[in-house]
C-alpha atoms as a PDB file:
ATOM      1  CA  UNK A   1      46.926  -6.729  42.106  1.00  0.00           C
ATOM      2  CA  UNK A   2      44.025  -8.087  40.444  1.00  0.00           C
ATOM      3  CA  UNK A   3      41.252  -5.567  39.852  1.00  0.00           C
ATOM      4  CA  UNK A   4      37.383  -6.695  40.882  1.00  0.00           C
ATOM      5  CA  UNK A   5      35.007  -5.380  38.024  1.00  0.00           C
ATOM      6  CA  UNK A   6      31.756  -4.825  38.749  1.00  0.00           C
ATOM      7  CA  UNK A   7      28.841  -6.350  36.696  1.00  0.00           C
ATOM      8  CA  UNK A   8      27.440  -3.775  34.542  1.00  0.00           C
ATOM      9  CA  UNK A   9      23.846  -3.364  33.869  1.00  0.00           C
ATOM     10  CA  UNK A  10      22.771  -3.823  30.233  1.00  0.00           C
ATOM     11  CA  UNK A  11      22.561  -0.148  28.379  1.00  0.00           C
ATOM     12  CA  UNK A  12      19.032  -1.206  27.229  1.00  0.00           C
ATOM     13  CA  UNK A  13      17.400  -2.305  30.765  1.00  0.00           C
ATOM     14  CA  UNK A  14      14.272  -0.332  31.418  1.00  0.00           C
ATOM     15  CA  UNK A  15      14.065   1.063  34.349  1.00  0.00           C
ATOM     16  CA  UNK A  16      10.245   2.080  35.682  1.00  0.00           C
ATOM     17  CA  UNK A  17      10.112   2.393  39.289  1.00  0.00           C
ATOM     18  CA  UNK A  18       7.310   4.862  38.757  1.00  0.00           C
ATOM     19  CA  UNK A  19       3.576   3.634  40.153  1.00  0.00           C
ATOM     20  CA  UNK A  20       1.362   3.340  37.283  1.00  0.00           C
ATOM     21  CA  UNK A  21      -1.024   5.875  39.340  1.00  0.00           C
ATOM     22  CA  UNK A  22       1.876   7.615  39.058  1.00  0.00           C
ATOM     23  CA  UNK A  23       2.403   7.381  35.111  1.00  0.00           C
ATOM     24  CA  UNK A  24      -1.380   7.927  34.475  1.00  0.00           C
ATOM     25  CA  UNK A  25      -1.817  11.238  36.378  1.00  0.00           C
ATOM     26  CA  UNK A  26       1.640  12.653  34.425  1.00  0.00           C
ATOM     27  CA  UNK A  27       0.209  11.513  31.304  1.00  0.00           C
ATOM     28  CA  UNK A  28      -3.078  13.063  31.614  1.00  0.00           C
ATOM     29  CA  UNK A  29      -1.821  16.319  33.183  1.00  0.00           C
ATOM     30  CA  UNK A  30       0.548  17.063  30.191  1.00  0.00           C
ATOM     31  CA  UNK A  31      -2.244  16.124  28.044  1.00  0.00           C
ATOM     32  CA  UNK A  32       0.321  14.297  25.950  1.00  0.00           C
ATOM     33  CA  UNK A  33      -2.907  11.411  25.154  1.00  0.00           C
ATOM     34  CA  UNK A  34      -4.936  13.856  24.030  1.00  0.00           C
ATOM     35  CA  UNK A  35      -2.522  15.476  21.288  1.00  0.00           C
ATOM     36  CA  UNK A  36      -1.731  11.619  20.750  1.00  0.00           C
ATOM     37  CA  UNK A  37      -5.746  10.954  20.083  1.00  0.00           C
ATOM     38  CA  UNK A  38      -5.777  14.009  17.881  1.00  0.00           C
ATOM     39  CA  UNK A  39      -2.899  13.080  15.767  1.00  0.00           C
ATOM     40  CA  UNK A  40      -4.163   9.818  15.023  1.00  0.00           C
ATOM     41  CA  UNK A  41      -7.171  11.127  13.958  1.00  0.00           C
ATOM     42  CA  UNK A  42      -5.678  13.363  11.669  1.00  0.00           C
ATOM     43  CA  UNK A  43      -3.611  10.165  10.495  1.00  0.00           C
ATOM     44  CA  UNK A  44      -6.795   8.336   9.796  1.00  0.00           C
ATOM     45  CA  UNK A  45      -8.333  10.986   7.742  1.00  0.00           C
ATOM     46  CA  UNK A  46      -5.226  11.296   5.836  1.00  0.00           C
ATOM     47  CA  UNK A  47      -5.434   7.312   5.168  1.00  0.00           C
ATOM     48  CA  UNK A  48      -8.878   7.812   3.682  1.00  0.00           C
ATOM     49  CA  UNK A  49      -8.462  10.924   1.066  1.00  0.00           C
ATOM     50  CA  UNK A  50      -5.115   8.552   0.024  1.00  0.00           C
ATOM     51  CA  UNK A  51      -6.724   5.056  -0.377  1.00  0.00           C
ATOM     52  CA  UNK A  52      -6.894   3.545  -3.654  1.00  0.00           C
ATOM     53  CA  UNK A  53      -9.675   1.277  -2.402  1.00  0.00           C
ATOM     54  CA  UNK A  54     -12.095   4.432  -1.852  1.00  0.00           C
ATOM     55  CA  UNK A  55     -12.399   4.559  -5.908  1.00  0.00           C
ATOM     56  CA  UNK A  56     -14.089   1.151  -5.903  1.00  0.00           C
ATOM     57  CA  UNK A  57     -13.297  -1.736  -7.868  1.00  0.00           C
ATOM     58  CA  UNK A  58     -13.620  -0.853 -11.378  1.00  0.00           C
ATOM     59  CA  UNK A  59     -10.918   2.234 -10.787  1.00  0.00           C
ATOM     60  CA  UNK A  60      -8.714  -0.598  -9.405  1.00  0.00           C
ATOM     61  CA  UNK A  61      -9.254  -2.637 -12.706  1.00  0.00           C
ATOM     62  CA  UNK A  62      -8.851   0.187 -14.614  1.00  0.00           C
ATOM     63  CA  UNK A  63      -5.699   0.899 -13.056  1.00  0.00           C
ATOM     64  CA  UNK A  64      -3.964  -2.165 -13.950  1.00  0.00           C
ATOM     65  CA  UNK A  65      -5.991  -3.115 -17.419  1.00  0.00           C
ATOM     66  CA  UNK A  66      -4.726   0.106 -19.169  1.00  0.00           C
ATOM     67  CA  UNK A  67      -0.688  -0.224 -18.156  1.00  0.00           C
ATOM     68  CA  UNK A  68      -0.892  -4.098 -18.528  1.00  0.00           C
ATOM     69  CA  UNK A  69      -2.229  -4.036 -22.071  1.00  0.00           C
ATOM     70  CA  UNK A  70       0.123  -1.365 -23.286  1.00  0.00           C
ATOM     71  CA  UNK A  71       2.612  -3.741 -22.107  1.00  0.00           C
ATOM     72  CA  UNK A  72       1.300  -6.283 -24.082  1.00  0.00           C
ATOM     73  CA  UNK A  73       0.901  -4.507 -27.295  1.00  0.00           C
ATOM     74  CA  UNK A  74       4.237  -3.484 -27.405  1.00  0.00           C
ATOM     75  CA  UNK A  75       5.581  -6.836 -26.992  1.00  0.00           C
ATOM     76  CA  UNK A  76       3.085  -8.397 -29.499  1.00  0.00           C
ATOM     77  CA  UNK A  77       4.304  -5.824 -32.045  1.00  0.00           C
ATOM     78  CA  UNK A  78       7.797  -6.193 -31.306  1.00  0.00           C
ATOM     79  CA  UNK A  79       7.359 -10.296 -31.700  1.00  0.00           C
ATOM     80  CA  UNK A  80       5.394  -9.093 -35.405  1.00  0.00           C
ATOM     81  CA  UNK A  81       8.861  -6.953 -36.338  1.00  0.00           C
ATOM     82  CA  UNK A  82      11.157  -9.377 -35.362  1.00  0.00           C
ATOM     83  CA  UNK A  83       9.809 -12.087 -37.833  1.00  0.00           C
ATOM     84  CA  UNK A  84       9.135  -9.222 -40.678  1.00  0.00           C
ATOM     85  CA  UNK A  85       5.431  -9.167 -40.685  1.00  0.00           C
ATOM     86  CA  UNK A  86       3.332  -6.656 -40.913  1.00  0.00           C
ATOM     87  CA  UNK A  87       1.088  -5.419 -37.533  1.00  0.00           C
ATOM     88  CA  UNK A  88      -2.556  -4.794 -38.944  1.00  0.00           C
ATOM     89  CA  UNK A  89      -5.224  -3.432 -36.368  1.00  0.00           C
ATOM     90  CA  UNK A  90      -8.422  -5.704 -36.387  1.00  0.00           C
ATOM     91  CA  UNK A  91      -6.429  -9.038 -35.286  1.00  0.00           C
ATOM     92  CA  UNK A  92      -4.005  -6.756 -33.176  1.00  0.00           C
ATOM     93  CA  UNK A  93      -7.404  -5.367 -31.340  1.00  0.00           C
ATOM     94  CA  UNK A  94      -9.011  -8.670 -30.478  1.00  0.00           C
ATOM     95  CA  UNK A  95      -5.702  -9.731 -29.369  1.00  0.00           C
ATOM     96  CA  UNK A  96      -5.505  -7.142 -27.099  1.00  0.00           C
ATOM     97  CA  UNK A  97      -9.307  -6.973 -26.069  1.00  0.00           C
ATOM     98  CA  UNK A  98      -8.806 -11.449 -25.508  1.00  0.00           C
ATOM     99  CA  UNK A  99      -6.048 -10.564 -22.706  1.00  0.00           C
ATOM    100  CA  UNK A 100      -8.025  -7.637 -20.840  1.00  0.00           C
ATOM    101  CA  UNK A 101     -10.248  -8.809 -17.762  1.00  0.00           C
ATOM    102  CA  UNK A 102     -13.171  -7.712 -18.971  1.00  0.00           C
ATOM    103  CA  UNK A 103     -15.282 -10.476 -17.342  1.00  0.00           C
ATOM    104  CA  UNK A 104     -14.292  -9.417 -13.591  1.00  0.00           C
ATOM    105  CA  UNK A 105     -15.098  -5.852 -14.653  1.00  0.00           C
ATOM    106  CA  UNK A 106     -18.637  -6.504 -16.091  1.00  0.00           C
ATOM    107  CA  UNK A 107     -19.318  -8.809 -12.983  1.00  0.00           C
ATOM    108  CA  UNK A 108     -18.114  -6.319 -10.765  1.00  0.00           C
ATOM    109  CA  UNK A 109     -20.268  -3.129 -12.152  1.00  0.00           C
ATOM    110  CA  UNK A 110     -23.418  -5.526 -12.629  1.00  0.00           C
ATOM    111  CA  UNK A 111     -23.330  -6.370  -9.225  1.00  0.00           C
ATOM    112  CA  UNK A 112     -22.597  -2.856  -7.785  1.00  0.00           C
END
C-alpha cells in the first residue's frame, strides 16, 4: 500500500484573514499604538541625553586627540629606548603637538 501524503503548508506562512477594519479597531481598542507611541518617545529622549554628537565638535576632537596622542608618545618613546637614546621634552612636545589636529579644532571653534 502506498501512502498519499498531503502537501504541508510552510511553518512560516502568514496567515491574515482578518479585514484591516478589522485589525485597526483591535489595535486602537487595546490601545497597544498608543503605549507603542509612548515608548518610542521615551526611546528618543533616551537617544538624546546618550549622544556623543550633543557635546559638539570640539568634545568629539577632544575625545580622540587626547587617547590618540598618548598612543603616540608611548610609541615615540619606546622607538627612543630601543636605539639607547635619551627622550628629552621640548623636541618630544612639538612632536607630539605636530601630530594633534589642531587646525580642524581652531577652524571648528572660530566658526562656532
Amino acid at each position: 500500500m502506498v501512502q498519499k501524503r498531503k502537501k504541508d503548508k510552510p511553518q512560516n506562512e502568514v496567515i491574515d484573514d482578518i479585514p484591516e477594519e478589522e485589525t485597526l479597531r483591535l489595535i486602537k481598542s487595546t490601545g497597544l499604538l498608543n503605549t507603542f507611541k509612548e515608548a518610542e518617545r521615551e526611546r528618543s529622549e533616551q537617544r538624546d541625553e546618550d549622544d556623543p554628537n550633543n557635546y559638539g565638535f570640539t568634545f568629539q576632537a577632544f575625545l580622540y586627540t587626547i587617547p590618540l596622542c598618548a598612543v603616540y608618545s608611548m610609541m615615540d618613546i619606546v622607538v627612543h629606548k630601543q636605539y639607547n637614546e635619551d627622550v628629552t621634552f621640548i623636541p618630544f612636545s612639538t612632536r607630539v603637538i605636530k601630530i594633534s589636529p589642531r587646525k580642524c579644532i581652531c577652524q571648528q571653534i572660530l566658526l562656532t
